[in-house]
PDB file of N, CA and C in Angstrom:
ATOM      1  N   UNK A   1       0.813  -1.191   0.000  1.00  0.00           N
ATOM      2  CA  UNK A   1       0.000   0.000   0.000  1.00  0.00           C
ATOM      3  C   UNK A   1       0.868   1.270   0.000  1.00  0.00           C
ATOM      4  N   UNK A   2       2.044   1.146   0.599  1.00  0.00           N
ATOM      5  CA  UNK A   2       2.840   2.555   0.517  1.00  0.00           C
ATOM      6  C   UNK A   2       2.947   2.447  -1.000  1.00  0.00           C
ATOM      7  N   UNK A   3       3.425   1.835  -1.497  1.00  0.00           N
ATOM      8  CA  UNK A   3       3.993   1.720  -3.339  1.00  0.00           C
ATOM      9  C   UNK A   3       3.042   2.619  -3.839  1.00  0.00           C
ATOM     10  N   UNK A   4       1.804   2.090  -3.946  1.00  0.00           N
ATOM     11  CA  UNK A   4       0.559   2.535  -4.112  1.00  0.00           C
ATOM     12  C   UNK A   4       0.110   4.078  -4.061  1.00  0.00           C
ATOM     13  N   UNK A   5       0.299   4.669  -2.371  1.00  0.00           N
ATOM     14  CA  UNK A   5       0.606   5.687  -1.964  1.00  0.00           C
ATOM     15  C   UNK A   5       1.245   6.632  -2.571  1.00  0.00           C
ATOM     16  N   UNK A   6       2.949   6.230  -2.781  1.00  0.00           N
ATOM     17  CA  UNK A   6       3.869   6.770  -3.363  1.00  0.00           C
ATOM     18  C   UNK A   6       3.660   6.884  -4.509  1.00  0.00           C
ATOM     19  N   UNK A   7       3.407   6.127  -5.377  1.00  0.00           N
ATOM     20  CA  UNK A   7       2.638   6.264  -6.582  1.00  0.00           C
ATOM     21  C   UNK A   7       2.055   7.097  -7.333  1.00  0.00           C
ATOM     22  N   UNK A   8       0.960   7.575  -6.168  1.00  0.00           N
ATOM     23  CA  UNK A   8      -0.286   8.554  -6.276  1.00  0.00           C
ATOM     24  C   UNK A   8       0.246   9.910  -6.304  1.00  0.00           C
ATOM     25  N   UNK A   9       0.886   9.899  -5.266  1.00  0.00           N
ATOM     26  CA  UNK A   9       1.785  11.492  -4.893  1.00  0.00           C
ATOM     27  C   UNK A   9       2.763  11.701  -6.106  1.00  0.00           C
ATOM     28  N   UNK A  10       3.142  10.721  -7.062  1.00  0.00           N
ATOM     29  CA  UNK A  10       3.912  11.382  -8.212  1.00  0.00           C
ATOM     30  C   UNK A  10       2.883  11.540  -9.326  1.00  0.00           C
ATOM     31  N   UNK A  11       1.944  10.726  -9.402  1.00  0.00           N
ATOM     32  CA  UNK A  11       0.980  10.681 -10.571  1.00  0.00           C
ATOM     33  C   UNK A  11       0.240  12.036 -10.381  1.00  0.00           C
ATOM     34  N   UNK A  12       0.450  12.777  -9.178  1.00  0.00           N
ATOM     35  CA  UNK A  12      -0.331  13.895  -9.095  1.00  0.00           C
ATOM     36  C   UNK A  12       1.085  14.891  -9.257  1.00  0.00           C
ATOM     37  N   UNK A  13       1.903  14.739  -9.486  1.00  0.00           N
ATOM     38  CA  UNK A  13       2.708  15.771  -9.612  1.00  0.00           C
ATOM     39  C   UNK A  13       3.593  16.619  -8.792  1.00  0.00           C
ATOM     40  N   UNK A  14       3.819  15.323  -8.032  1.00  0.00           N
ATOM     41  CA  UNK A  14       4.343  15.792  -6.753  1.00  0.00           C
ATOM     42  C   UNK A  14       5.849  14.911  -6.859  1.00  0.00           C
ATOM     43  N   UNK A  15       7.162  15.698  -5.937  1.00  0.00           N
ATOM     44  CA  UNK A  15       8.194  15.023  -6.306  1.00  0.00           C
ATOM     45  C   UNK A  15       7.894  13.682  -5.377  1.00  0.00           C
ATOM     46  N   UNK A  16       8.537  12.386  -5.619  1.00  0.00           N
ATOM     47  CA  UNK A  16       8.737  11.643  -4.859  1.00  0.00           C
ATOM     48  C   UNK A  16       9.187  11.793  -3.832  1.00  0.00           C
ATOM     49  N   UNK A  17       8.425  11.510  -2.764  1.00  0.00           N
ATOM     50  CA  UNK A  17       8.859  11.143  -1.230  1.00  0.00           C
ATOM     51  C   UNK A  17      10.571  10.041  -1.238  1.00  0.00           C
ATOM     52  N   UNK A  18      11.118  10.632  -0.226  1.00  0.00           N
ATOM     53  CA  UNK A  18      11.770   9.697   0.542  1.00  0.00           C
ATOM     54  C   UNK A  18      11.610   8.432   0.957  1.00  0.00           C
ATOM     55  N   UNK A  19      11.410   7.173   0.789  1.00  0.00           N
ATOM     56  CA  UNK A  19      11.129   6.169   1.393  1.00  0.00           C
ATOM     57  C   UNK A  19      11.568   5.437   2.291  1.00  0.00           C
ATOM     58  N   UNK A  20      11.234   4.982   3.762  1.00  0.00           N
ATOM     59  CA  UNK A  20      11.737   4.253   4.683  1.00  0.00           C
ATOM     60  C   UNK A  20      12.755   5.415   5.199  1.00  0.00           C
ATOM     61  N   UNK A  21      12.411   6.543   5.229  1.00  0.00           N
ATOM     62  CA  UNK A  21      13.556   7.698   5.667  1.00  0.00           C
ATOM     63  C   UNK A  21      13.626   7.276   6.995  1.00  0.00           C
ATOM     64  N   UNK A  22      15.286   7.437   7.943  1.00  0.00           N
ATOM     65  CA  UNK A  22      15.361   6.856   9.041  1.00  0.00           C
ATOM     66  C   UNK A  22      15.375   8.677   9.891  1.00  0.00           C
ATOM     67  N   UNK A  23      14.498   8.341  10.863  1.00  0.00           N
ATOM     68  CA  UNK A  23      14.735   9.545  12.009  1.00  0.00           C
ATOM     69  C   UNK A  23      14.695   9.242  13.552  1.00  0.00           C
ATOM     70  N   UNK A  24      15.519  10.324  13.741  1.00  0.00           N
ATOM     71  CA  UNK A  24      16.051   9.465  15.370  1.00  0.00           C
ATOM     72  C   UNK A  24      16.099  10.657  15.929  1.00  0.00           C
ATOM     73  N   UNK A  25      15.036  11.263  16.945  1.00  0.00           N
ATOM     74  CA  UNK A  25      15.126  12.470  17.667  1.00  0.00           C
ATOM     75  C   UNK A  25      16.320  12.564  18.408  1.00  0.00           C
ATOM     76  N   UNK A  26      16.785  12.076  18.971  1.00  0.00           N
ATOM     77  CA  UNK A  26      18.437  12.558  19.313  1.00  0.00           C
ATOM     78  C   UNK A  26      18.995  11.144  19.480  1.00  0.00           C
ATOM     79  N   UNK A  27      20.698  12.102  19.462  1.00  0.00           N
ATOM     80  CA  UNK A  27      21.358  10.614  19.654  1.00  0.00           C
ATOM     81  C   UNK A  27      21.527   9.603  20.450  1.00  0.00           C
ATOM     82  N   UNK A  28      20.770  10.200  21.372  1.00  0.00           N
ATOM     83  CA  UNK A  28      20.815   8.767  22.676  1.00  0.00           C
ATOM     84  C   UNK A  28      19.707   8.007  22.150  1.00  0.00           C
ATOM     85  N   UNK A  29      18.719   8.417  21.422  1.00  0.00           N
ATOM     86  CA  UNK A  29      17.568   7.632  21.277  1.00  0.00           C
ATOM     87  C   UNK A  29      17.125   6.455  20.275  1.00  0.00           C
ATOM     88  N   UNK A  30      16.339   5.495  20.247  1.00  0.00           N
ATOM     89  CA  UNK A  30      16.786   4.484  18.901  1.00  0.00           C
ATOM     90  C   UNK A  30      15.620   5.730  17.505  1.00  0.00           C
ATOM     91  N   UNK A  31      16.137   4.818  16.752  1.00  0.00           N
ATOM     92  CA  UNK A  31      15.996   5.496  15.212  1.00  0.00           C
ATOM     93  C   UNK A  31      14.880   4.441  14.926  1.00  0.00           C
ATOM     94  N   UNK A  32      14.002   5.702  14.147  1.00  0.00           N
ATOM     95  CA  UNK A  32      12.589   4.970  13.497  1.00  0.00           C
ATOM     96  C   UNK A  32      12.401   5.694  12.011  1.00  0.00           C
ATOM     97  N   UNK A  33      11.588   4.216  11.400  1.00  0.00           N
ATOM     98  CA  UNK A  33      11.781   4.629  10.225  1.00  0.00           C
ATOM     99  C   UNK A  33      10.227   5.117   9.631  1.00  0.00           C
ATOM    100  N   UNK A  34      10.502   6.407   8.448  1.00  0.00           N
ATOM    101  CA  UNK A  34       9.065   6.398   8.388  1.00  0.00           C
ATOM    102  C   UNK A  34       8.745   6.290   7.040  1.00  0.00           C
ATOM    103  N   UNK A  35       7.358   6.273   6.621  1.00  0.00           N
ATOM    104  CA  UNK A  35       7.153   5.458   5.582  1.00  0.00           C
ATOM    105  C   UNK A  35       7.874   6.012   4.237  1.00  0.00           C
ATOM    106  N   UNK A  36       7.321   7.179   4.379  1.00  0.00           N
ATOM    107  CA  UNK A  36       7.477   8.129   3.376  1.00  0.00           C
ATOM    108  C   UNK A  36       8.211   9.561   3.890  1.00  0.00           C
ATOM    109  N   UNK A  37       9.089  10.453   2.909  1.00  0.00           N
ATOM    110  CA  UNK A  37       8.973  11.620   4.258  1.00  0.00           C
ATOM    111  C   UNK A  37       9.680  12.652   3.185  1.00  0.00           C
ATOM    112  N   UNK A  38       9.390  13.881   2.880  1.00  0.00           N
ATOM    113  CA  UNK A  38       9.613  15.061   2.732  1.00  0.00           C
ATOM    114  C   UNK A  38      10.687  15.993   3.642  1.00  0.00           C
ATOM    115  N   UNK A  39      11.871  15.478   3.490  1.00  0.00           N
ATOM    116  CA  UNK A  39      12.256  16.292   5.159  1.00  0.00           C
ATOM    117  C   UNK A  39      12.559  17.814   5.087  1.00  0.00           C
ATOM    118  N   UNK A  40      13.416  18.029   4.152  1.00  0.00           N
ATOM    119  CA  UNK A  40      13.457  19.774   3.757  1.00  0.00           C
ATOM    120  C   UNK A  40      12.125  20.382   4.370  1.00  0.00           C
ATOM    121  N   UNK A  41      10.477  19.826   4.422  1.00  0.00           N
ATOM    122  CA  UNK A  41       9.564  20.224   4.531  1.00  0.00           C
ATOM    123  C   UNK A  41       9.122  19.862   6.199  1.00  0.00           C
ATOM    124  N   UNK A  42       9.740  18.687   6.293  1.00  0.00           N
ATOM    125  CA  UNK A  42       9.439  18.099   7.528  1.00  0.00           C
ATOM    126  C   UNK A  42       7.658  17.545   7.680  1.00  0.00           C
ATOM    127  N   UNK A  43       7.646  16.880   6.569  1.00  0.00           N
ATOM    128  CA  UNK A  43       6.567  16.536   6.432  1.00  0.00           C
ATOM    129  C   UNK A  43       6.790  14.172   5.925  1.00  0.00           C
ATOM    130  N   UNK A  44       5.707  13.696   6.874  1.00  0.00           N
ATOM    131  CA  UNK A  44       6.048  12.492   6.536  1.00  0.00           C
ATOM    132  C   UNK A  44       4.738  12.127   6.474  1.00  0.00           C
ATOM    133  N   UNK A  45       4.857  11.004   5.318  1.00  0.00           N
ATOM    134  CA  UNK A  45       3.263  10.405   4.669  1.00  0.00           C
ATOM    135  C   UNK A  45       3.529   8.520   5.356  1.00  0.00           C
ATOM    136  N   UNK A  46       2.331   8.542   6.016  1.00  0.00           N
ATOM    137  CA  UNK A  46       2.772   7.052   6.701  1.00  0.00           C
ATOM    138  C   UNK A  46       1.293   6.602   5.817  1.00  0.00           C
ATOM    139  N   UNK A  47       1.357   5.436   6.020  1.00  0.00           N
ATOM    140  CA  UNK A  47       0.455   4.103   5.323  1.00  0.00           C
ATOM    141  C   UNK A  47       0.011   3.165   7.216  1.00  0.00           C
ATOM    142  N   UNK A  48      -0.614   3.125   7.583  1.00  0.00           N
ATOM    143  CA  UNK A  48      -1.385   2.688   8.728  1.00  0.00           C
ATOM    144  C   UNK A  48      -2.200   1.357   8.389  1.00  0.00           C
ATOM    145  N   UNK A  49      -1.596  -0.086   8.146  1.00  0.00           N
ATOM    146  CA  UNK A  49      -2.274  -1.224   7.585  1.00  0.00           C
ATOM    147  C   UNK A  49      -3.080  -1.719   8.649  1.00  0.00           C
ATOM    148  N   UNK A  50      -3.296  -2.828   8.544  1.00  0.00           N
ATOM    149  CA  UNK A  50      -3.800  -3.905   9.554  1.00  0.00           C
ATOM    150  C   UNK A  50      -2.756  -3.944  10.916  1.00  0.00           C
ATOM    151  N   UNK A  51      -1.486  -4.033  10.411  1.00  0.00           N
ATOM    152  CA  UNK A  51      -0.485  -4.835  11.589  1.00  0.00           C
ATOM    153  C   UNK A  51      -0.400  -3.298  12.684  1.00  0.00           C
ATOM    154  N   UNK A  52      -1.505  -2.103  12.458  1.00  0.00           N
ATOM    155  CA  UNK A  52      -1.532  -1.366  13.504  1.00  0.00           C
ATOM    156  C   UNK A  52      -2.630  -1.604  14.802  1.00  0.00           C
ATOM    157  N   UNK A  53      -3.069  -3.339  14.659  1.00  0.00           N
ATOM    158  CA  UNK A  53      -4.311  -3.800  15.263  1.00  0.00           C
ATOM    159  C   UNK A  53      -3.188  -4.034  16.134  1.00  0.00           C
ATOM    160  N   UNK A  54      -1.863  -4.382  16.702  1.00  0.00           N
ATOM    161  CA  UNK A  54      -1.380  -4.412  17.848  1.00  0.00           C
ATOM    162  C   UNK A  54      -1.019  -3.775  18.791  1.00  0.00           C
ATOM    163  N   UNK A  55      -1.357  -4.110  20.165  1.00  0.00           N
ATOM    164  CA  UNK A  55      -1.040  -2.924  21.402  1.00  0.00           C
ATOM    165  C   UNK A  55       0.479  -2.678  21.036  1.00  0.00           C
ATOM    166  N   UNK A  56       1.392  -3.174  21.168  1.00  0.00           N
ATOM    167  CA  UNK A  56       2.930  -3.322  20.769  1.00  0.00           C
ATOM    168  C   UNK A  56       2.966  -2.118  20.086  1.00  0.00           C
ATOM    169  N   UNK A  57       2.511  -2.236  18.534  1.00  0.00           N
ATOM    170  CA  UNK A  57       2.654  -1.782  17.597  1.00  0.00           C
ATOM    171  C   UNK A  57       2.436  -0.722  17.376  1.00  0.00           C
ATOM    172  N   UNK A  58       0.677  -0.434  18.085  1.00  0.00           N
ATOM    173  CA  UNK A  58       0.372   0.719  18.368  1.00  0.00           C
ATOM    174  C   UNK A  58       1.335   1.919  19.401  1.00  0.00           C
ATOM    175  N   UNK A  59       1.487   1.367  20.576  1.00  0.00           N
ATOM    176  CA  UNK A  59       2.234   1.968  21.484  1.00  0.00           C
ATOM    177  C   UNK A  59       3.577   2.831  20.856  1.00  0.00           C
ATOM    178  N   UNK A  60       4.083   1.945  20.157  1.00  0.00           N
ATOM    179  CA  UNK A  60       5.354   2.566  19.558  1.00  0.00           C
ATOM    180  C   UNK A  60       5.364   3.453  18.779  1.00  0.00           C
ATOM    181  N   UNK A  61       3.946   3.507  17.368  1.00  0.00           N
ATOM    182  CA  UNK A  61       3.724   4.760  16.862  1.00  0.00           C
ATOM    183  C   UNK A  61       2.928   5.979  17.298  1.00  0.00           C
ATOM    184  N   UNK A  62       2.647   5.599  18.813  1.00  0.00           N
ATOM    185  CA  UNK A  62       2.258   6.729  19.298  1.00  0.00           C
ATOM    186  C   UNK A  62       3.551   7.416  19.752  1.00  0.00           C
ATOM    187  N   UNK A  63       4.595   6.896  20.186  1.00  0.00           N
ATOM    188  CA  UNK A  63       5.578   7.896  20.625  1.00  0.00           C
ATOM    189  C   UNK A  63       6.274   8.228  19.452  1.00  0.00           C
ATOM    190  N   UNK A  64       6.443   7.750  18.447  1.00  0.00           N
ATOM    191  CA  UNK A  64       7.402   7.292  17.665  1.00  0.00           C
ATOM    192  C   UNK A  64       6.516   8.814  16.428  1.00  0.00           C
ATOM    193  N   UNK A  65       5.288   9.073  16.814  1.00  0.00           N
ATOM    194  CA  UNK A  65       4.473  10.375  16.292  1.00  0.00           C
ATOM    195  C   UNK A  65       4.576  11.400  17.222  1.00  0.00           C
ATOM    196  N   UNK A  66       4.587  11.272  18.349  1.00  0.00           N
ATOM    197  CA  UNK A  66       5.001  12.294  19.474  1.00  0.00           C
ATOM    198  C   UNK A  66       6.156  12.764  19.045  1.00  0.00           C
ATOM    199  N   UNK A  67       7.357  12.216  19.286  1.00  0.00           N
ATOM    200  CA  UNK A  67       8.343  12.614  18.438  1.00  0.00           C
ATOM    201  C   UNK A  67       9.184  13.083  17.801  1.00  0.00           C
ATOM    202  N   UNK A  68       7.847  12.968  16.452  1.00  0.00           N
ATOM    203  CA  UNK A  68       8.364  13.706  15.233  1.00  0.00           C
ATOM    204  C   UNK A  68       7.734  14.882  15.293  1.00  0.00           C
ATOM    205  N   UNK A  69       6.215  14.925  15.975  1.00  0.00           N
ATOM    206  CA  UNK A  69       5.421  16.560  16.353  1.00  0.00           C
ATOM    207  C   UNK A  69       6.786  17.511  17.178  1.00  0.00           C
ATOM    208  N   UNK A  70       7.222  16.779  18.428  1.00  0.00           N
ATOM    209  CA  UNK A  70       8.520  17.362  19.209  1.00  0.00           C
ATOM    210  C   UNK A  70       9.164  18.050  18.522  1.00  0.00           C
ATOM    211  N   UNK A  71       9.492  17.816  17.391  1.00  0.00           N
ATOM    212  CA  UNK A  71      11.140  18.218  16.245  1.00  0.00           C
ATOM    213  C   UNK A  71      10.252  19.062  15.287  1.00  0.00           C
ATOM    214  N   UNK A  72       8.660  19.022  15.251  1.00  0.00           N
ATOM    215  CA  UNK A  72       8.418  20.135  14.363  1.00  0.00           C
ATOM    216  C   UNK A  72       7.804  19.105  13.003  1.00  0.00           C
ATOM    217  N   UNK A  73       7.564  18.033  13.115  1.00  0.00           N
ATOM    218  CA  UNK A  73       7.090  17.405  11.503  1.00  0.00           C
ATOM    219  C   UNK A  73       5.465  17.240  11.736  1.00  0.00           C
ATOM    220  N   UNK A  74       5.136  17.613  10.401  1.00  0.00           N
ATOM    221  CA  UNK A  74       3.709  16.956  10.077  1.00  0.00           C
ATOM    222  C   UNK A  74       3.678  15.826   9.911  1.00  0.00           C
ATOM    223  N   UNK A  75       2.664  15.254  10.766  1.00  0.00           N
ATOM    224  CA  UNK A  75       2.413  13.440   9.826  1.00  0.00           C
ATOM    225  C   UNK A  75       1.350  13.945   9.266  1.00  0.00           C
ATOM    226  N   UNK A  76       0.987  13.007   7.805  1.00  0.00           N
ATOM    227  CA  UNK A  76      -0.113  12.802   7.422  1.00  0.00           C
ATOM    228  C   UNK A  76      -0.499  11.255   6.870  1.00  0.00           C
ATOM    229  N   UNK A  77      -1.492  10.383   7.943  1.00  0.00           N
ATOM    230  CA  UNK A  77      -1.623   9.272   7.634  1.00  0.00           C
ATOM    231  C   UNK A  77      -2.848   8.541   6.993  1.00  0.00           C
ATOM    232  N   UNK A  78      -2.719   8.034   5.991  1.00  0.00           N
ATOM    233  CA  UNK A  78      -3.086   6.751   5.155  1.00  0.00           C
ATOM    234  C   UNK A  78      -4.209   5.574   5.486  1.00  0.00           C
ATOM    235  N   UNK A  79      -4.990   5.156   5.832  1.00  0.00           N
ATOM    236  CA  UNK A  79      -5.058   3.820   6.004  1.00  0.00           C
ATOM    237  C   UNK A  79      -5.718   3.319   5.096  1.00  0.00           C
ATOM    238  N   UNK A  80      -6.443   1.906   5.165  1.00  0.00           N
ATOM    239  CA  UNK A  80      -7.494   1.704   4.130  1.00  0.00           C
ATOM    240  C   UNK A  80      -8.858   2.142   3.600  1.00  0.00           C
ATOM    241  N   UNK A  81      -9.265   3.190   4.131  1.00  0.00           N
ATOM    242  CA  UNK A  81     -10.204   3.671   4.180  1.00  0.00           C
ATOM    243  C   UNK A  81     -10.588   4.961   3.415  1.00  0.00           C
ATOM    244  N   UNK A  82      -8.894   5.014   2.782  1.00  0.00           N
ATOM    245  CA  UNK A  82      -8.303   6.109   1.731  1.00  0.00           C
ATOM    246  C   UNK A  82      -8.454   5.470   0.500  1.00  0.00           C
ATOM    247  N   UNK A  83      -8.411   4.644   0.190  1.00  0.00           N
ATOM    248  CA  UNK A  83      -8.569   4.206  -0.855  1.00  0.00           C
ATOM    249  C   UNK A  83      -9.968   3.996  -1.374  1.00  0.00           C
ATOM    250  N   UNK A  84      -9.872   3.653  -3.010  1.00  0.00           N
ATOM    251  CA  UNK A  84      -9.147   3.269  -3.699  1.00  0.00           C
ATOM    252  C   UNK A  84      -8.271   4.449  -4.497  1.00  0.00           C
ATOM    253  N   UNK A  85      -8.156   5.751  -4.513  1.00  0.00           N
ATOM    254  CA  UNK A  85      -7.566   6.527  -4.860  1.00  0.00           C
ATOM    255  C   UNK A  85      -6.651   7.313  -4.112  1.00  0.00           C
ATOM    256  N   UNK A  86      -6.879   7.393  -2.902  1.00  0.00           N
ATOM    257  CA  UNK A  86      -5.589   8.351  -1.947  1.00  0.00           C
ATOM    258  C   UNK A  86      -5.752   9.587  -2.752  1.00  0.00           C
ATOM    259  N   UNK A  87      -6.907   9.847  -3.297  1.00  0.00           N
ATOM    260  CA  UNK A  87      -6.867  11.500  -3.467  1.00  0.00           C
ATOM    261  C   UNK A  87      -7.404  12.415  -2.208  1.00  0.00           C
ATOM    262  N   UNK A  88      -7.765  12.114  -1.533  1.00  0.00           N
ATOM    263  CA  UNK A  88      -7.796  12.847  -0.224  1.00  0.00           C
ATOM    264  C   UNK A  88      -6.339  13.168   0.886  1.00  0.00           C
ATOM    265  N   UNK A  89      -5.777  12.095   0.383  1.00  0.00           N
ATOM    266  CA  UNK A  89      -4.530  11.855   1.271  1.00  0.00           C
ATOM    267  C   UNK A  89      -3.632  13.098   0.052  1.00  0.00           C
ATOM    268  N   UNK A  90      -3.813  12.675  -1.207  1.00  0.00           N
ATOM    269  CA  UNK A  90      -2.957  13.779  -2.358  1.00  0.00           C
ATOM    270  C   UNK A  90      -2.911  14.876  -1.700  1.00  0.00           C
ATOM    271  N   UNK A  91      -4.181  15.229  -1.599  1.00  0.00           N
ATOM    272  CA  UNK A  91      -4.588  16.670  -1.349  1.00  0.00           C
ATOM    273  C   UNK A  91      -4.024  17.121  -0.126  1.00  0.00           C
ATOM    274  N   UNK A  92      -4.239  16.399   1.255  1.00  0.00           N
ATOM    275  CA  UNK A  92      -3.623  16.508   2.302  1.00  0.00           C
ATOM    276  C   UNK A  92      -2.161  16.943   2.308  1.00  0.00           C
ATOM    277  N   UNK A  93      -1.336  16.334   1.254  1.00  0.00           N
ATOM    278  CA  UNK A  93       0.047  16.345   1.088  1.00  0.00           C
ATOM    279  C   UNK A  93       0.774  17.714   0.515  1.00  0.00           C
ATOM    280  N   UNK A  94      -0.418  17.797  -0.904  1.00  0.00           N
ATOM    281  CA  UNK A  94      -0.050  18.811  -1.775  1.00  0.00           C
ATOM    282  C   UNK A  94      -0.606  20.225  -0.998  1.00  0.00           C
ATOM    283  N   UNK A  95      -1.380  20.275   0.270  1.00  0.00           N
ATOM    284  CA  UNK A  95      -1.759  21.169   0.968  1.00  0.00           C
ATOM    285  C   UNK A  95      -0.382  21.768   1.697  1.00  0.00           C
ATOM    286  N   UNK A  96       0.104  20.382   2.295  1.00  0.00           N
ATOM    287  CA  UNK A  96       1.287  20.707   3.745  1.00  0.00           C
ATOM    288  C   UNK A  96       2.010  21.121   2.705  1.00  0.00           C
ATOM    289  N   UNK A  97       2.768  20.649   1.434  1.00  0.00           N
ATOM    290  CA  UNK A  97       3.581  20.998   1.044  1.00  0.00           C
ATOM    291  C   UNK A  97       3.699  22.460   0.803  1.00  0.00           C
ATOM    292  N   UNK A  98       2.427  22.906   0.350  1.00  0.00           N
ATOM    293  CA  UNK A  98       2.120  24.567  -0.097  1.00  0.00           C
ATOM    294  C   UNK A  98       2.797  25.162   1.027  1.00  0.00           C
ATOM    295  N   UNK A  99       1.990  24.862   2.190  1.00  0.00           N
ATOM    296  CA  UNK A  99       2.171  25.677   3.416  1.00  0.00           C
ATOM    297  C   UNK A  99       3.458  25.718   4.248  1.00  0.00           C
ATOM    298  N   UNK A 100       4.105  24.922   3.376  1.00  0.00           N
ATOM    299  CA  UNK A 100       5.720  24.707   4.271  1.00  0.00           C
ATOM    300  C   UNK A 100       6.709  25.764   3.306  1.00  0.00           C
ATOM    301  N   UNK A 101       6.016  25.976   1.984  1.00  0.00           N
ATOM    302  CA  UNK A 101       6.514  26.909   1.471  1.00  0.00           C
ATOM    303  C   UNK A 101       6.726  28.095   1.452  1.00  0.00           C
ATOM    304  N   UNK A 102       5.577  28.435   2.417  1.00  0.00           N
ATOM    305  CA  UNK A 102       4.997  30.051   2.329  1.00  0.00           C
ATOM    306  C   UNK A 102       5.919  30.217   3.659  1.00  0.00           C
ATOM    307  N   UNK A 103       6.378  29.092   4.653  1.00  0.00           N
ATOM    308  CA  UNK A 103       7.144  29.772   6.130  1.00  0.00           C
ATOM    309  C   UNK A 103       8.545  30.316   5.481  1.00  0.00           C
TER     310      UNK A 103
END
């Protein structure tokens, strides 16, 4: 579904995202990777599947989104419920991107 995602965001005219970009709020801390990510903009596009039905799993992208808000990034996330087009999610993207321009 990220492929998919990523996909969409160039078919609309947007540069390609970063993929699996690694970020690690400081150096004592471990490094997480995110799906997609714009960083000049500080903007990251995540994909939210099924395997976010775990407490584990969940837990970790709640801090692991805390974070990246901490350091100043937008998330904007994905799940299945975006589809079958991710033009809502486009729009979401091609929005932040505008607005990261104008700071």
């Amino acid at each position: 579904m990220e492929t998919r995602l990523r996909l969409a965001l160039v078919a609309a005219g947007l540069d390609c995202p970063l993929v699996d970009y690694p970020f690690q709020p400081s150096p004592q801390s471990k490094e997480y990777r995110l799906d997609m990510a714009y960083p000049a903009q500080r903007l990251a596009v995540e994909y939210d599947g099924s395997v976010h039905a775990d407490a584990v799993k969940m837990r970790d992208d709640r801090t692991r989104r805390r974070l990246l808000e901490d350091a100043g990034w937008r998330i904007i996330t994905a799940t299945a419920a975006d589809l079958p087009d991710f033009r809502s999610v486009v729009a979401s993207v091609k929005s932040a991107l505008a607005a990261s321009r104008l700071k």
